[in-house]
N, C-alpha and C. Protein backbone atom coordinates (compact mmCIF):
# COMPACT_ATOMS: atom_id res chain seq x y z
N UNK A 1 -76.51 50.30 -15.40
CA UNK A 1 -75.45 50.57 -14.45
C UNK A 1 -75.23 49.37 -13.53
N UNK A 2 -76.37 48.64 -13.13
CA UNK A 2 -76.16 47.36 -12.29
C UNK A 2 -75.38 46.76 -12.99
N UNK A 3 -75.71 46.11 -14.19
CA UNK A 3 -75.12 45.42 -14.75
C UNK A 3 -73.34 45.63 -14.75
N UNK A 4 -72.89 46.61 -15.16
CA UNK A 4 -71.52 47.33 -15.21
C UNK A 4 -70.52 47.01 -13.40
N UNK A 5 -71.84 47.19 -12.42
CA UNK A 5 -71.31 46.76 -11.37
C UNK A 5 -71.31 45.09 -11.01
N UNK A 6 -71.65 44.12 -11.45
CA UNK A 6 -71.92 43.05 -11.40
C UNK A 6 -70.64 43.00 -12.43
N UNK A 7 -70.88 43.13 -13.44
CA UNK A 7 -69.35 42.33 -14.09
C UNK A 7 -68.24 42.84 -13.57
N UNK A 8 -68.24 44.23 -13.09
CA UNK A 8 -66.60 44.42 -11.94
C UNK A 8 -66.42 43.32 -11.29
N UNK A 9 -67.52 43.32 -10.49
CA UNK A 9 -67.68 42.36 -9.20
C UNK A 9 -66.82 41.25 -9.94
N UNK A 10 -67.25 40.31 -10.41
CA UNK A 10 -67.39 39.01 -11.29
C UNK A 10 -65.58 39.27 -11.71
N UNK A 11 -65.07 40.02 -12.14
CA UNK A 11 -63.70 40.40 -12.84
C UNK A 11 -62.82 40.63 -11.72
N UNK A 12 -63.34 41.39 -10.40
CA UNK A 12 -61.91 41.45 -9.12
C UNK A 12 -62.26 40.14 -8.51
N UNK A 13 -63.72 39.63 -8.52
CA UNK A 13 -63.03 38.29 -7.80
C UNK A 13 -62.55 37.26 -8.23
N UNK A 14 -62.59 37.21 -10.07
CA UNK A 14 -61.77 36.04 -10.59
C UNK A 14 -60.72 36.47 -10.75
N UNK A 15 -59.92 37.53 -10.04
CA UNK A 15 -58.69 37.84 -10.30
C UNK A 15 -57.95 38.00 -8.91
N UNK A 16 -59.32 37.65 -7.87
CA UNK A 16 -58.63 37.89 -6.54
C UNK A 16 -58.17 36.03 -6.21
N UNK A 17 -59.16 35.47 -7.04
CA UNK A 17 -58.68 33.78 -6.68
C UNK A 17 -57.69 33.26 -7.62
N UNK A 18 -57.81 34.20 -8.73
CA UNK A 18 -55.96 33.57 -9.55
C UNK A 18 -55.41 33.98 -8.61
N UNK A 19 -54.84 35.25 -7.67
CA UNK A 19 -53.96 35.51 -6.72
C UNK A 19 -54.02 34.21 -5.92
N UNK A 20 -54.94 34.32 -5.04
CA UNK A 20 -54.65 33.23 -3.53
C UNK A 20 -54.24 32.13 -4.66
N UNK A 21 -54.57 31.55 -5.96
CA UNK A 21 -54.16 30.06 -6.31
C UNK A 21 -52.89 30.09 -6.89
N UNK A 22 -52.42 31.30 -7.42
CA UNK A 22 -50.99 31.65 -7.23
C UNK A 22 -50.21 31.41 -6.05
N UNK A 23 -50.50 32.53 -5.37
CA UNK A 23 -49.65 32.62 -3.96
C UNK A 23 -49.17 31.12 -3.59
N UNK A 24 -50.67 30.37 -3.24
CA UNK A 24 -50.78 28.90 -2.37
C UNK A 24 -50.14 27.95 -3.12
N UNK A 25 -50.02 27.96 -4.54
CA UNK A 25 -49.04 27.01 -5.49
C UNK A 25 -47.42 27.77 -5.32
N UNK A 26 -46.79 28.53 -5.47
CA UNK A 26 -45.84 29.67 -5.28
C UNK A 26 -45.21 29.68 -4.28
N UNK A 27 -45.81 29.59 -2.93
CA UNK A 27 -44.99 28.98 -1.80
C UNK A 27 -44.89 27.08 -1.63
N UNK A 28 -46.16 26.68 -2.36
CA UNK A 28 -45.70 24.98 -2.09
C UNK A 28 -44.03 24.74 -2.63
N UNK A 29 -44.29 26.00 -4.31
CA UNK A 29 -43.39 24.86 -4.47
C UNK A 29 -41.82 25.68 -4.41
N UNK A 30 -41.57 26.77 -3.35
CA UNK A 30 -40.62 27.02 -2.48
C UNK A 30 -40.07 26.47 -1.31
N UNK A 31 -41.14 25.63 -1.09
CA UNK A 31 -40.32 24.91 0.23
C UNK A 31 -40.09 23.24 -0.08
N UNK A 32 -40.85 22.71 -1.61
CA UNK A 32 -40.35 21.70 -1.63
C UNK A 32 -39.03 20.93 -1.31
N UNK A 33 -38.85 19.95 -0.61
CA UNK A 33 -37.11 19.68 -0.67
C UNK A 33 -36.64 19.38 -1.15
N UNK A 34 -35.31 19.62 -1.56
CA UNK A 34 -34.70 19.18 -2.93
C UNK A 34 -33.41 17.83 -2.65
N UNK A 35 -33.42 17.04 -3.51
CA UNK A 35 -32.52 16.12 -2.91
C UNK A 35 -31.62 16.45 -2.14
N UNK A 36 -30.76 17.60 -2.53
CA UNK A 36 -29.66 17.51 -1.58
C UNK A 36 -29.98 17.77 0.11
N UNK A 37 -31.13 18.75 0.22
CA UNK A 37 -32.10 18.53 1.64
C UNK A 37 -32.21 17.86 1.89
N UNK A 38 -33.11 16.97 1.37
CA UNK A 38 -33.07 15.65 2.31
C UNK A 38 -32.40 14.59 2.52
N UNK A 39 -30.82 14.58 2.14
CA UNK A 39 -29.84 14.00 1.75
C UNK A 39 -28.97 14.42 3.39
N UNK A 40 -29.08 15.42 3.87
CA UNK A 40 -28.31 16.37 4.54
C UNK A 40 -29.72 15.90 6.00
N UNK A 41 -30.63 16.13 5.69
CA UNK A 41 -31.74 15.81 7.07
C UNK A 41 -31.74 14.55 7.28
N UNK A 42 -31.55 13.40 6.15
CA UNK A 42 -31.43 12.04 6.64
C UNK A 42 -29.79 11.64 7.43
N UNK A 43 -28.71 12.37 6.80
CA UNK A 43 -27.51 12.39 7.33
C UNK A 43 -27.66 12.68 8.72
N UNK A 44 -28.45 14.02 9.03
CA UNK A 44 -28.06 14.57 10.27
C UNK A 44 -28.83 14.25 11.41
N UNK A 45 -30.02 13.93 10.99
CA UNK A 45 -31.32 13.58 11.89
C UNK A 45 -30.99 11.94 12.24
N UNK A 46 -30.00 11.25 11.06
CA UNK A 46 -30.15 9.97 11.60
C UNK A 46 -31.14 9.24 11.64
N UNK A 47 -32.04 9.48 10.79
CA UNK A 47 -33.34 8.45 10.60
C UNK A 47 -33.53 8.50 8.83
N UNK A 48 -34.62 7.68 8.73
CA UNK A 48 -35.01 7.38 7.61
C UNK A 48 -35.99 8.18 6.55
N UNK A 49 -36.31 9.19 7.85
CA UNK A 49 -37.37 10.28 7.59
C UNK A 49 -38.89 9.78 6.65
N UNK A 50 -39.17 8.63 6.64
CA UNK A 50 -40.58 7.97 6.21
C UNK A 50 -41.40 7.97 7.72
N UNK A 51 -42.41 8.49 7.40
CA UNK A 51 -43.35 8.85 8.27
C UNK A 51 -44.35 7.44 7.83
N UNK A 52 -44.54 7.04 9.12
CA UNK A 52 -46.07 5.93 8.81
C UNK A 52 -47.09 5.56 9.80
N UNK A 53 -46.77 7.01 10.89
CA UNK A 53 -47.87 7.06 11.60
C UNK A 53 -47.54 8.35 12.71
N UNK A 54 -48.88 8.66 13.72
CA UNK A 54 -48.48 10.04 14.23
C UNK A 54 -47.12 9.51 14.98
N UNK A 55 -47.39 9.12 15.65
CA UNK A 55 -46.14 8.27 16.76
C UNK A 55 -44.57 9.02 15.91
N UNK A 56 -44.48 8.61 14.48
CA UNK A 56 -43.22 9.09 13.67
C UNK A 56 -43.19 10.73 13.67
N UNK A 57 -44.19 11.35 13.85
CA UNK A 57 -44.58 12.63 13.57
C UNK A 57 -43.31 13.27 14.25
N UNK A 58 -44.29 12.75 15.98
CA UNK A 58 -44.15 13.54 17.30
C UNK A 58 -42.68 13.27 17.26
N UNK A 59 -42.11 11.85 17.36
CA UNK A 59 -40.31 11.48 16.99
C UNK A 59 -39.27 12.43 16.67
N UNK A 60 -39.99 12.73 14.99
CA UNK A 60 -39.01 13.63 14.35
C UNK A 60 -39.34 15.29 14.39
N UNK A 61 -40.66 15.39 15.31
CA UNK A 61 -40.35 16.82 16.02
C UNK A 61 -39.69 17.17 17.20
N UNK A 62 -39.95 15.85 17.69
CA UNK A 62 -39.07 15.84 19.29
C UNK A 62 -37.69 15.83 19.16
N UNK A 63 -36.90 15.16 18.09
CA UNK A 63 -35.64 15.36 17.28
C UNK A 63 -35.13 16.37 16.72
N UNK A 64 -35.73 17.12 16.33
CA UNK A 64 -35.44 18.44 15.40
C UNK A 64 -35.12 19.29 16.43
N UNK A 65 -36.52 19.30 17.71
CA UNK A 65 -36.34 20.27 18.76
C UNK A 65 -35.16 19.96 19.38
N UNK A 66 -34.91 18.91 19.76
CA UNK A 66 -33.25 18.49 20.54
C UNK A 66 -32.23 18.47 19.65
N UNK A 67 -32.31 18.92 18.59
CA UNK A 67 -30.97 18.56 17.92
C UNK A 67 -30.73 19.68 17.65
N UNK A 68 -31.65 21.14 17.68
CA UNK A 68 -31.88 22.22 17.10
C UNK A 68 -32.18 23.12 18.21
N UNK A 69 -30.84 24.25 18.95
CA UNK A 69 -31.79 24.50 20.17
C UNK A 69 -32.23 26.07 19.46
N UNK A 70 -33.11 26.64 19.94
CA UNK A 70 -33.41 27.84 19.70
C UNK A 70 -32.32 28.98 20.30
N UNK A 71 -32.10 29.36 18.72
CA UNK A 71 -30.74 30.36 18.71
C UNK A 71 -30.79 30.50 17.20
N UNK A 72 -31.17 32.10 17.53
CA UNK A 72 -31.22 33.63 16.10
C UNK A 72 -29.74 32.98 15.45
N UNK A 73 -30.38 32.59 14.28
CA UNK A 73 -29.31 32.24 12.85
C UNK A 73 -29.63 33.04 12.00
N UNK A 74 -29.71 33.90 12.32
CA UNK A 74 -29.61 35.35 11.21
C UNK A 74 -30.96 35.04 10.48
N UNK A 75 -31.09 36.44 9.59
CA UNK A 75 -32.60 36.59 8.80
C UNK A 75 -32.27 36.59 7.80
N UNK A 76 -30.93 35.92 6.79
CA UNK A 76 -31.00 35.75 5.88
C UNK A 76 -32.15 34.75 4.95
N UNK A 77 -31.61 34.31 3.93
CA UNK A 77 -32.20 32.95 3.27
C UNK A 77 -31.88 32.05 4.31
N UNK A 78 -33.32 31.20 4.54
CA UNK A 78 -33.12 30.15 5.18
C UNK A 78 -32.67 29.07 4.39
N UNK A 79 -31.67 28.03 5.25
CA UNK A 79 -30.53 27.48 4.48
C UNK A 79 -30.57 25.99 5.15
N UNK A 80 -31.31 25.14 4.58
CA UNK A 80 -31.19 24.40 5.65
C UNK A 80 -29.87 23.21 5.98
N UNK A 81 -28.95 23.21 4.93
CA UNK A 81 -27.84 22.82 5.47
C UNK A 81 -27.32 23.87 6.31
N UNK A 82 -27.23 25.05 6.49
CA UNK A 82 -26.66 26.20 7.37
C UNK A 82 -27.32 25.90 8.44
N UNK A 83 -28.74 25.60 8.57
CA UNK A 83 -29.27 25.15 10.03
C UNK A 83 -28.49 24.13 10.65
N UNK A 84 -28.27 22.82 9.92
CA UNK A 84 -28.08 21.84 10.40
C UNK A 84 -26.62 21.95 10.29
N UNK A 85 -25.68 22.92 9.74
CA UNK A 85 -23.88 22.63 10.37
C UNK A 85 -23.90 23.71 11.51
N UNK A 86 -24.82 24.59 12.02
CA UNK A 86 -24.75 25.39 12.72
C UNK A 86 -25.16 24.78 13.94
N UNK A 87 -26.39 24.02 13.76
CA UNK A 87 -26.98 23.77 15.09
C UNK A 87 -27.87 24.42 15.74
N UNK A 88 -28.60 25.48 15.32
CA UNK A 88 -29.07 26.43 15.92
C UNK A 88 -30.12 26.81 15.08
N UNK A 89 -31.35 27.48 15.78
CA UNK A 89 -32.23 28.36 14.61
C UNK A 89 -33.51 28.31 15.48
N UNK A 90 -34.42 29.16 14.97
CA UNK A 90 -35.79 30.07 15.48
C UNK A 90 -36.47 28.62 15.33
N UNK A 91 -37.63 29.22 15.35
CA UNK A 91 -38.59 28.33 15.70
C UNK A 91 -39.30 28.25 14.53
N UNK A 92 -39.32 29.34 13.30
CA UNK A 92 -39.39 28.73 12.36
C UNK A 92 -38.63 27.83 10.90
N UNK A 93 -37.55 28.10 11.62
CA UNK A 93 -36.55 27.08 10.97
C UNK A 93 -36.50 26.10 10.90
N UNK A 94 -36.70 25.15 12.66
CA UNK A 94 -37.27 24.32 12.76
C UNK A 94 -38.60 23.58 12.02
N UNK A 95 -39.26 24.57 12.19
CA UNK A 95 -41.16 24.61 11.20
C UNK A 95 -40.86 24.04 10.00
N UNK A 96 -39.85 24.82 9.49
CA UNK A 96 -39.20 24.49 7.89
C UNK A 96 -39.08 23.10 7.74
N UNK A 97 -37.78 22.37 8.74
CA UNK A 97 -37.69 21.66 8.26
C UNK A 97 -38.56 20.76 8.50
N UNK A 98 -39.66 20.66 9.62
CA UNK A 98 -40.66 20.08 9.80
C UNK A 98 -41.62 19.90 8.58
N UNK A 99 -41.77 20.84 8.14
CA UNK A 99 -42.40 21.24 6.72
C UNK A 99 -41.59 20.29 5.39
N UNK A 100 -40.56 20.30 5.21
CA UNK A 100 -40.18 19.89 4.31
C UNK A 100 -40.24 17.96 4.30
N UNK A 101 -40.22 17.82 5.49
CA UNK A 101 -40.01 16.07 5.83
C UNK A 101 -41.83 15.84 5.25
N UNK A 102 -42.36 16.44 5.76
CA UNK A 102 -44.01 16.12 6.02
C UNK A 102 -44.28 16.18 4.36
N UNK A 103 -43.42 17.07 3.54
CA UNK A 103 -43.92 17.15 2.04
C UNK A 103 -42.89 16.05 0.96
N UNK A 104 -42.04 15.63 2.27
CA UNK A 104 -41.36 14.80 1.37
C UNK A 104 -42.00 13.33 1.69
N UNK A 105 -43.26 13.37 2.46
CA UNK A 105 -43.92 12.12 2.94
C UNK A 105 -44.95 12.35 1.82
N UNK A 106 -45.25 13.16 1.37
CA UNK A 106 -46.66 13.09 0.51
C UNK A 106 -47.44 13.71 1.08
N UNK A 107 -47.16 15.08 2.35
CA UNK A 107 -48.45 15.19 3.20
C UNK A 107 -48.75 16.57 2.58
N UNK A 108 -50.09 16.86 2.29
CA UNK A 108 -50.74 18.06 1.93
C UNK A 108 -50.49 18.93 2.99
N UNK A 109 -49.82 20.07 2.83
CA UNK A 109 -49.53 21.30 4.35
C UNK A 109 -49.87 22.05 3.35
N UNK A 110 -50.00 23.28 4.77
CA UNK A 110 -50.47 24.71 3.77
C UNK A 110 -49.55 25.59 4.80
N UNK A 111 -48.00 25.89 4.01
CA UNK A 111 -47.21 26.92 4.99
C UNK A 111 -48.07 28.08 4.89
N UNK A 112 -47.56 28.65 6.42
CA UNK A 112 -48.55 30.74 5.93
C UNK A 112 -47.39 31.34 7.02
């Protein structure tokens, strides 16, 4: 009978870490940006969006926050050309596109 409980064991948790390595691959590659994103964030942000040190970080968050004031853009699909012709959006919209520059630098994030 041990035995029978030991290979459960052994079977929900190699099936509980395909989940999390699902999930954690599954959202990376939902928020990747897609050219026309960052086509539309380099247009609007006015920079070059290459990150090459914190100094660039803090820049293009301090940018996003001023260019972006906090104001409910609906709970649809987040859209991020709709952010940026609107002007407006939550605080994780912002996050987003924070998120998307940082992965279009090469930087390992873990959205949650």
């Amino acid at each position: 009978m041990g035995n029978y409980k030991n290979n459960v064991f052994k079977i929900s948790f190699g099936i509980s870490l395909f989940f999390c390595f699902f999930i954690i691959n599954y959202n990376n590659y939902k928020i990747k940006p897609t050219k026309n994103e960052i086509s539309i964030l380099k247009k609007e942000l006015n920079s070059s969006l290459i990150i090459k040190n914190e100094y660039n970080i803090i820049k293009l968050q301090n940018q996003i926050i001023d260019s972006i004031p906090n104001f409910s853009n609906g709970t649809g699909e987040i859209d991020i050309s709709h952010i940026m012709r609107t002007k407006k959006g939550s605080c994780f919209h912002r996050s987003l596109i924070l998120q998307k520059i940082l992965i279009y630098n090469n930087f390992r994030i873990r959205p949650v």
